[in-house]
Protein backbone atom coordinates (compact mmCIF):
# COMPACT_ATOMS: atom_id res chain seq x y z
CA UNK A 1 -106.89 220.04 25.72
CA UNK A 2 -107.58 220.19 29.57
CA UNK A 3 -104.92 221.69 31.97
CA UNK A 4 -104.60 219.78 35.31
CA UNK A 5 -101.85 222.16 36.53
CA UNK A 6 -102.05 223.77 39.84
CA UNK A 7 -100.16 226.33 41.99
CA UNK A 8 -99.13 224.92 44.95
CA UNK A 9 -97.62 227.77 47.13
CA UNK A 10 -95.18 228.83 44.34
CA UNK A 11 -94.39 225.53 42.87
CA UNK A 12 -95.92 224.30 40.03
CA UNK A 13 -97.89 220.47 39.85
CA UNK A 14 -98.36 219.38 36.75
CA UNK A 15 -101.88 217.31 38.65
CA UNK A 16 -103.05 218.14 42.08
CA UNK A 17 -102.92 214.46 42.70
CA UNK A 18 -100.76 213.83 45.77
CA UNK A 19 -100.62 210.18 47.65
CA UNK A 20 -100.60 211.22 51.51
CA UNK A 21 -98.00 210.15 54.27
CA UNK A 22 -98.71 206.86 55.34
CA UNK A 23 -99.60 205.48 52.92
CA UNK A 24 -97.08 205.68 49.89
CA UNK A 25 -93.62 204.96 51.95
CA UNK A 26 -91.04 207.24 50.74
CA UNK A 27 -92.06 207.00 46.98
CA UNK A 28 -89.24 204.36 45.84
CA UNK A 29 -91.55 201.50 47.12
CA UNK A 30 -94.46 202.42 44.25
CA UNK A 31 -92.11 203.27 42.08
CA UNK A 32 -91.36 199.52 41.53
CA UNK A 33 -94.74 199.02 40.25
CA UNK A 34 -94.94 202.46 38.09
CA UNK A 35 -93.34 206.04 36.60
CA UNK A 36 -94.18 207.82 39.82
CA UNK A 37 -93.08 211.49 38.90
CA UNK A 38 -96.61 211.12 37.24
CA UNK A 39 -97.71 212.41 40.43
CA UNK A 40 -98.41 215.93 41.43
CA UNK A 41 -96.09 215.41 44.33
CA UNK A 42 -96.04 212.95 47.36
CA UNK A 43 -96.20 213.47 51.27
CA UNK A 44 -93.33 210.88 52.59
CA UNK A 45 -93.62 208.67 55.57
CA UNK A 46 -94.33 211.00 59.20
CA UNK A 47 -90.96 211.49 60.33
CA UNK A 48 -89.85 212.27 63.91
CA UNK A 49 -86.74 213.26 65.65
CA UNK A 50 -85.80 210.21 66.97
CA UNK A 51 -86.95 206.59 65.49
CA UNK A 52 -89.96 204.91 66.06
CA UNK A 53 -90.76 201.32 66.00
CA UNK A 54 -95.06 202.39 66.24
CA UNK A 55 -97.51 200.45 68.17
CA UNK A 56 -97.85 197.05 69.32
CA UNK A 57 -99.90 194.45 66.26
CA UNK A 58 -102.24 194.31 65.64
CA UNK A 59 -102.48 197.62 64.32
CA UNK A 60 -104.80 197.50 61.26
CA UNK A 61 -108.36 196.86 61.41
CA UNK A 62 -110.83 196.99 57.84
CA UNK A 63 -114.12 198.33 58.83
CA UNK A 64 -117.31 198.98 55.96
CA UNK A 65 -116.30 201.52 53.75
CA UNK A 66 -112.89 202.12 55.24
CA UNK A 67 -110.15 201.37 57.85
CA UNK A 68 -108.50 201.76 60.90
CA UNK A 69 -105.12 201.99 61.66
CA UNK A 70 -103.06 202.52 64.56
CA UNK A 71 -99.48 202.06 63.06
CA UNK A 72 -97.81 205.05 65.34
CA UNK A 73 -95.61 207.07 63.45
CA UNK A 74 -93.06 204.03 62.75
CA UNK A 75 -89.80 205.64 60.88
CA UNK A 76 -86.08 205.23 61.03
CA UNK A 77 -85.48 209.00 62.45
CA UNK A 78 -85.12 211.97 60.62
CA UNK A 79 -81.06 211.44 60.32
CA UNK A 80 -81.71 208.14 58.75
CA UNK A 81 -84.44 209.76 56.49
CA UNK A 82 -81.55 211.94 55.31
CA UNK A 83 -78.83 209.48 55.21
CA UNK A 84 -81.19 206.45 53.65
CA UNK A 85 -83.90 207.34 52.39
CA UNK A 86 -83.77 210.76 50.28
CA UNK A 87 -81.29 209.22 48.39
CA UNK A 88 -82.86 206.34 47.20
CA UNK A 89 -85.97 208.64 46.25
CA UNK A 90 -83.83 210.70 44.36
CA UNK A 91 -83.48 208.05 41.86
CA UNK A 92 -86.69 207.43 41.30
CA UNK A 93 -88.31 211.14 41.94
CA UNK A 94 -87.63 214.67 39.93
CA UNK A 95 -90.13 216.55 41.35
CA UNK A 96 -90.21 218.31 44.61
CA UNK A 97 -91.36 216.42 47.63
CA UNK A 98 -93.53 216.91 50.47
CA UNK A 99 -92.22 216.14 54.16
CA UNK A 100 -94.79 215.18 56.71
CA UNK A 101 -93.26 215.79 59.90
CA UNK A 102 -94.28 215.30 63.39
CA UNK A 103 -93.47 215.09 67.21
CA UNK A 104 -93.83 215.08 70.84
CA UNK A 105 -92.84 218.45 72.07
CA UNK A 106 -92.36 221.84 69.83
CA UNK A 107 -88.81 221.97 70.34
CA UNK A 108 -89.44 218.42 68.53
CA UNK A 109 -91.09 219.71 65.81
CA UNK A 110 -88.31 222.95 64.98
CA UNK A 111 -85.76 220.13 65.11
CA UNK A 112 -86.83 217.87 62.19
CA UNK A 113 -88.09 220.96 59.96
CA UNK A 114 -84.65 222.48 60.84
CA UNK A 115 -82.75 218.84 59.69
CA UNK A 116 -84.84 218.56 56.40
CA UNK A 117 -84.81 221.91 55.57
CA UNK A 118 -81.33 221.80 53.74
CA UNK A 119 -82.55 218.87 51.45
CA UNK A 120 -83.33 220.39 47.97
CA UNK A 121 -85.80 217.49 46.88
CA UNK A 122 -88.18 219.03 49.80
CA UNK A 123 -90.52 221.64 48.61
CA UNK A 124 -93.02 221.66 51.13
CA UNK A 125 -93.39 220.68 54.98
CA UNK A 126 -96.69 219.10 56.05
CA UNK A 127 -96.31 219.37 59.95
CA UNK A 128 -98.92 217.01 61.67
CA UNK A 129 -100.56 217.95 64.46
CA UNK A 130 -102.81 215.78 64.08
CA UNK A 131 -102.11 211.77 64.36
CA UNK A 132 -104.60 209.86 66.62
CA UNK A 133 -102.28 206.91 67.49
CA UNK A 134 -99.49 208.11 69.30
CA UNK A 135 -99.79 209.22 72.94
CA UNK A 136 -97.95 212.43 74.17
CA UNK A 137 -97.68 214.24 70.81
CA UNK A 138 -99.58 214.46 66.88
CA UNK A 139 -102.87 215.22 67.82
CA UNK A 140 -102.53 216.89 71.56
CA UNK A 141 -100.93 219.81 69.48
CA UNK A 142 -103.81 220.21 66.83
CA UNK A 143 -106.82 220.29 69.31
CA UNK A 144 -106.43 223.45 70.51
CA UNK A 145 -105.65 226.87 68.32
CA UNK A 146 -103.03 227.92 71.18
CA UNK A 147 -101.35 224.34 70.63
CA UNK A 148 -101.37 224.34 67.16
CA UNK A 149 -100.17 227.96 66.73
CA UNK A 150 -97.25 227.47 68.94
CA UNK A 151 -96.06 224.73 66.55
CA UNK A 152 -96.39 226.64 63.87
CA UNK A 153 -94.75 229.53 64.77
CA UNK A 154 -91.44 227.58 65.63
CA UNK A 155 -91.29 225.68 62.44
CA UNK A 156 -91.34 228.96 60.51
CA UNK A 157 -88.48 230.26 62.07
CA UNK A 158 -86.06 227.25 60.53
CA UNK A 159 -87.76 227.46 57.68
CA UNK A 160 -88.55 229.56 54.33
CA UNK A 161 -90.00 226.71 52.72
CA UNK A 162 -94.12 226.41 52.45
CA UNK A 163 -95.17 225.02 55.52
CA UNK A 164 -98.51 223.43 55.76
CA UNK A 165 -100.49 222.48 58.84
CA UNK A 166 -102.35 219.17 58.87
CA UNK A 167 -105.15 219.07 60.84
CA UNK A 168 -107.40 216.83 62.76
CA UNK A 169 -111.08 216.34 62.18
CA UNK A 170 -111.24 215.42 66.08
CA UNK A 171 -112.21 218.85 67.26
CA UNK A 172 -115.15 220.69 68.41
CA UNK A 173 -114.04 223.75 65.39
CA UNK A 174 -111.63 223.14 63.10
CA UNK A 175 -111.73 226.72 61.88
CA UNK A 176 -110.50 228.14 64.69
CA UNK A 177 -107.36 226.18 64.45
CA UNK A 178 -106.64 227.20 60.77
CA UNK A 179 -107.66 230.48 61.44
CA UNK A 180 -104.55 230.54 64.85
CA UNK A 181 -102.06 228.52 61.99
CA UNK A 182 -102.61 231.14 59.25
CA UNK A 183 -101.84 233.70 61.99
CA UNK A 184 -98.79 232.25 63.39
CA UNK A 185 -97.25 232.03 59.78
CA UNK A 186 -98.70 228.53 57.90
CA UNK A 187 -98.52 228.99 54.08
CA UNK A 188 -101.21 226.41 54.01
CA UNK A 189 -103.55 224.12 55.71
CA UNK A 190 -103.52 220.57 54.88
CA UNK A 191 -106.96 218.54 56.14
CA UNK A 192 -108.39 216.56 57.29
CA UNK A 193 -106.22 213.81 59.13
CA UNK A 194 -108.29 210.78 60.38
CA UNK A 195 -111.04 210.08 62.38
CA UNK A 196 -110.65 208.52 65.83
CA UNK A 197 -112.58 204.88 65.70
CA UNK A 198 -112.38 201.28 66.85
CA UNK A 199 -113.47 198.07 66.67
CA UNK A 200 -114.40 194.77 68.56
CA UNK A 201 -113.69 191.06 68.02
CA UNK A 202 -116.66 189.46 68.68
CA UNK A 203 -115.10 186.30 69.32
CA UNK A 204 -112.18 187.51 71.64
CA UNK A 205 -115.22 190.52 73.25
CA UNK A 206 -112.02 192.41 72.80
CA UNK A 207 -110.44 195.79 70.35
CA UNK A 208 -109.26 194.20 67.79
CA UNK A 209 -106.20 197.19 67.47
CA UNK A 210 -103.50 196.35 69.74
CA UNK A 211 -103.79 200.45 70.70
CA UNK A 212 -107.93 199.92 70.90
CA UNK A 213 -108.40 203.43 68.54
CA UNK A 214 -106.68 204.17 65.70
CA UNK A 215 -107.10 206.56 62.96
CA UNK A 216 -110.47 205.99 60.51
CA UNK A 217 -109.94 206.50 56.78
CA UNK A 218 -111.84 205.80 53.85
CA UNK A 219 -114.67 206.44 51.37
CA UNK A 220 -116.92 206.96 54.37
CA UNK A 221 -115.29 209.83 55.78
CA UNK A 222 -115.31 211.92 52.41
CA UNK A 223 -118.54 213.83 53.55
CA UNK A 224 -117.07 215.08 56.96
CA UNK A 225 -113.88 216.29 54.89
CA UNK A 226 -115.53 218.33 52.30
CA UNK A 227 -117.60 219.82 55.38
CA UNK A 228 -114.33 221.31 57.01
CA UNK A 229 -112.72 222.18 54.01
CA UNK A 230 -115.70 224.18 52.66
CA UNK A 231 -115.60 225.49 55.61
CA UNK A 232 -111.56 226.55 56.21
CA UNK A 233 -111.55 227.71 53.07
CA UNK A 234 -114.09 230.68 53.92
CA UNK A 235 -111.82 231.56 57.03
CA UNK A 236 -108.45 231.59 55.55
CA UNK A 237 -106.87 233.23 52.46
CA UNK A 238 -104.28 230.34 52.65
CA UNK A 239 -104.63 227.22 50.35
CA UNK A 240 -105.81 224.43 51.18
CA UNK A 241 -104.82 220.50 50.86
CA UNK A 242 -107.84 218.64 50.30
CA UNK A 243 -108.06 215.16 51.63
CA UNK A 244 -110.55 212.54 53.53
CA UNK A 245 -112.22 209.27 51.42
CA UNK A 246 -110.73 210.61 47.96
CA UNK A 247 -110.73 207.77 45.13
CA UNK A 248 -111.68 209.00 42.34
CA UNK A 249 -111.34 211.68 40.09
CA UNK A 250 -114.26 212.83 40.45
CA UNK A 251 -113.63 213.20 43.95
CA UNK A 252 -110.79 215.20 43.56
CA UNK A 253 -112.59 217.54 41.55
CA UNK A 254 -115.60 217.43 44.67
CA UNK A 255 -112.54 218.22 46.72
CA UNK A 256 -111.66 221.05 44.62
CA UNK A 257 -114.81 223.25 44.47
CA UNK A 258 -115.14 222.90 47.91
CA UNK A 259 -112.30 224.59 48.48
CA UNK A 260 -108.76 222.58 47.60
CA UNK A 261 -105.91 223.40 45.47
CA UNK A 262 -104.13 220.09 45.53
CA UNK A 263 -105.96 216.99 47.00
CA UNK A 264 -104.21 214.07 49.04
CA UNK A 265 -105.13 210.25 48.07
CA UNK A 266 -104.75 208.05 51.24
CA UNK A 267 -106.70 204.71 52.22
CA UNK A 268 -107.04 204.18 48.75
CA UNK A 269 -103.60 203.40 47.96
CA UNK A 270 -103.37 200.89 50.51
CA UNK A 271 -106.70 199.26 49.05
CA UNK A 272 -105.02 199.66 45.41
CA UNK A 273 -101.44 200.76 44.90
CA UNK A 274 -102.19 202.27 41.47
CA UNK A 275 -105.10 204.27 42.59
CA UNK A 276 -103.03 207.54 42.23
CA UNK A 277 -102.17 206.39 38.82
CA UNK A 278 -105.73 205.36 37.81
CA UNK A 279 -107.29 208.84 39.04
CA UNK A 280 -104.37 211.24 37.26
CA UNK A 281 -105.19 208.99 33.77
CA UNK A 282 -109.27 209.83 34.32
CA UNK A 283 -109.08 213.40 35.12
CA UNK A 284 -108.54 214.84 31.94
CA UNK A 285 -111.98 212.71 30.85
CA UNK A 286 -114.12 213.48 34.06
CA UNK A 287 -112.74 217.05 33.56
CA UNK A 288 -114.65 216.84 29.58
CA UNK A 289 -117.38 215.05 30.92
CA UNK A 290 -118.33 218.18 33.82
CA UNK A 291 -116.84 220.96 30.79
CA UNK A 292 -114.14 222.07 33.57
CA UNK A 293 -110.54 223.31 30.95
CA UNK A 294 -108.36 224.31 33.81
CA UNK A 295 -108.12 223.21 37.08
CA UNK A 296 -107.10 226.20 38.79
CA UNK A 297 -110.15 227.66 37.75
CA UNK A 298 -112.76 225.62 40.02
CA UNK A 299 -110.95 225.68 43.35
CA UNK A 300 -113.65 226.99 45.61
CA UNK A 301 -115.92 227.01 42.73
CA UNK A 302 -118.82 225.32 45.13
CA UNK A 303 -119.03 228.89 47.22
């Protein structure tokens, strides 16, 4: 018998299979279609101080081997989050929860980890600093280690919970900027966000994203994610969320030796909303097939 547990800053996962913010709502949405405390946890929808209606439409754009979006942090506020939508999850969700957060200042930031923070179904803060599709805020914090730092730092004083730092690919060294979050008091690094791409309507010689860029996900940036993991992962003593083209289970394990302790599952739930499912049910399997017992055991196992 295999053991997919992991140790997640304290808390226990019974997978390290986690669906990341964006692209699984806030959980009661999928759990129409299936059981979803069969995950290891969930990262809920970005949430901001204020509401957000996003970007103009269009603001989704398929591309070979993965997509573009540009949807802009659209969310009812962080008191409506509270008031709406915890509650609802609750129903549906025993297991601790993971709340992406994000904003346009730092003061920003310290506000909506210092709402949440009271809400018992949270166990972990993902702070974003590192969203490609809003202007002002996201990823102007996560480019530079000074930036990124400074956020850090103010979240952890309204906060005891584990606070992880998601960062962007769309940086000259990503290490750098793990090595300033660890400093400035992150319990964990969460990477990488996406990729800043585009495309063009032949027909209309125009973007075809309302906001021209948007964030690239997908199978084909799995390579350039297990590069910057592998390499946080020598830099920090911190763990490390895994996540960039994963959709499979063998992925996650890929994701795993190069450095992860839990690994995030984006595009591909908006390609197939049981993907998260599908990959839990094959681990134990793929785990047989490579003659891997426990989990825990391989994370960094590629170094």
């Amino acid at each position: 018998m295999v053991n997919t547990k992991v140790n997640l800053s304290g808390i226990i996962l019974d997978n390290p299979v986690i669906p990341a913010s964006g692209t699984f709502g806030f959980g009661y949405e999928f759990a129409e279609l299936y059981d979803i405390n069969c995950l290891g946890t969930f990262s809920f929808k970005g949430t901001t101080k204020d509401p957000r209606f996003g970007n103009p439409c269009p603001r989704i754009a398929e591309c070979d081997s993965g997509m573009i979006n540009a949807v802009g942090l659209q969310n009812p506020g962080v008191e409506k989050v509270i008031e709406n939508e915890l509650p609802k999850l609750k129903a549906c969700f025993n297991k601790p929860v993971m709340a992406n957060v994000s904003g346009f200042s730092v003061e920003d930031y310290a506000y909506t980890v210092e709402k949440l923070d009271s809400q018992e179904q949270i166990g972990w803060f993902e702070v974003n600093v590192s969203c490609p599709n809003v202007h002002g805020g996201g990823m102007s914090f996560g480019t530079s280690p000074e930036a990124a730092a400074e956020v850090t730092a103010a979240c952890r004083k309204v906060t005891d919970k584990p606070l992880y730092i998601k960062l962007s690919p769309n940086v000259t060294n990503i290490v750098d900027i793990a090595k300033a979050c660890e400093a400035a008091g992150a319990d964990g690094i969460s990477m990488i966000n996406t990729m800043l791409g585009m495309r063009i309507d032949l027909k209309t010689k125009k973007p075809v994203i309302a906001n021209k860029m948007g964030g690239f996900s997908g199978p084909a940036i799995k390579p350039v994610a297990l590069r910057m993991v592998y390499q946080v992962y020598e830099a920090v003593k911190v763990p490390i969320i895994g996540m960039g083209g994963i959709s499979t289970a063998e992925d996650v394990i890929e994701m795993m030796l190069a450095g992860a302790t839990a690994v995030q599952v984006g595009a591909a739930n908006l390609v197939d909303p049981f993907a998260s499912k599908t990959i839990i049910e094959n681990l134990p399997k793929v785990m047989e097939k490579y003659n891997i017992d426990d989990l825990s055991q391989i994370i960094g196992g590629a170094h």
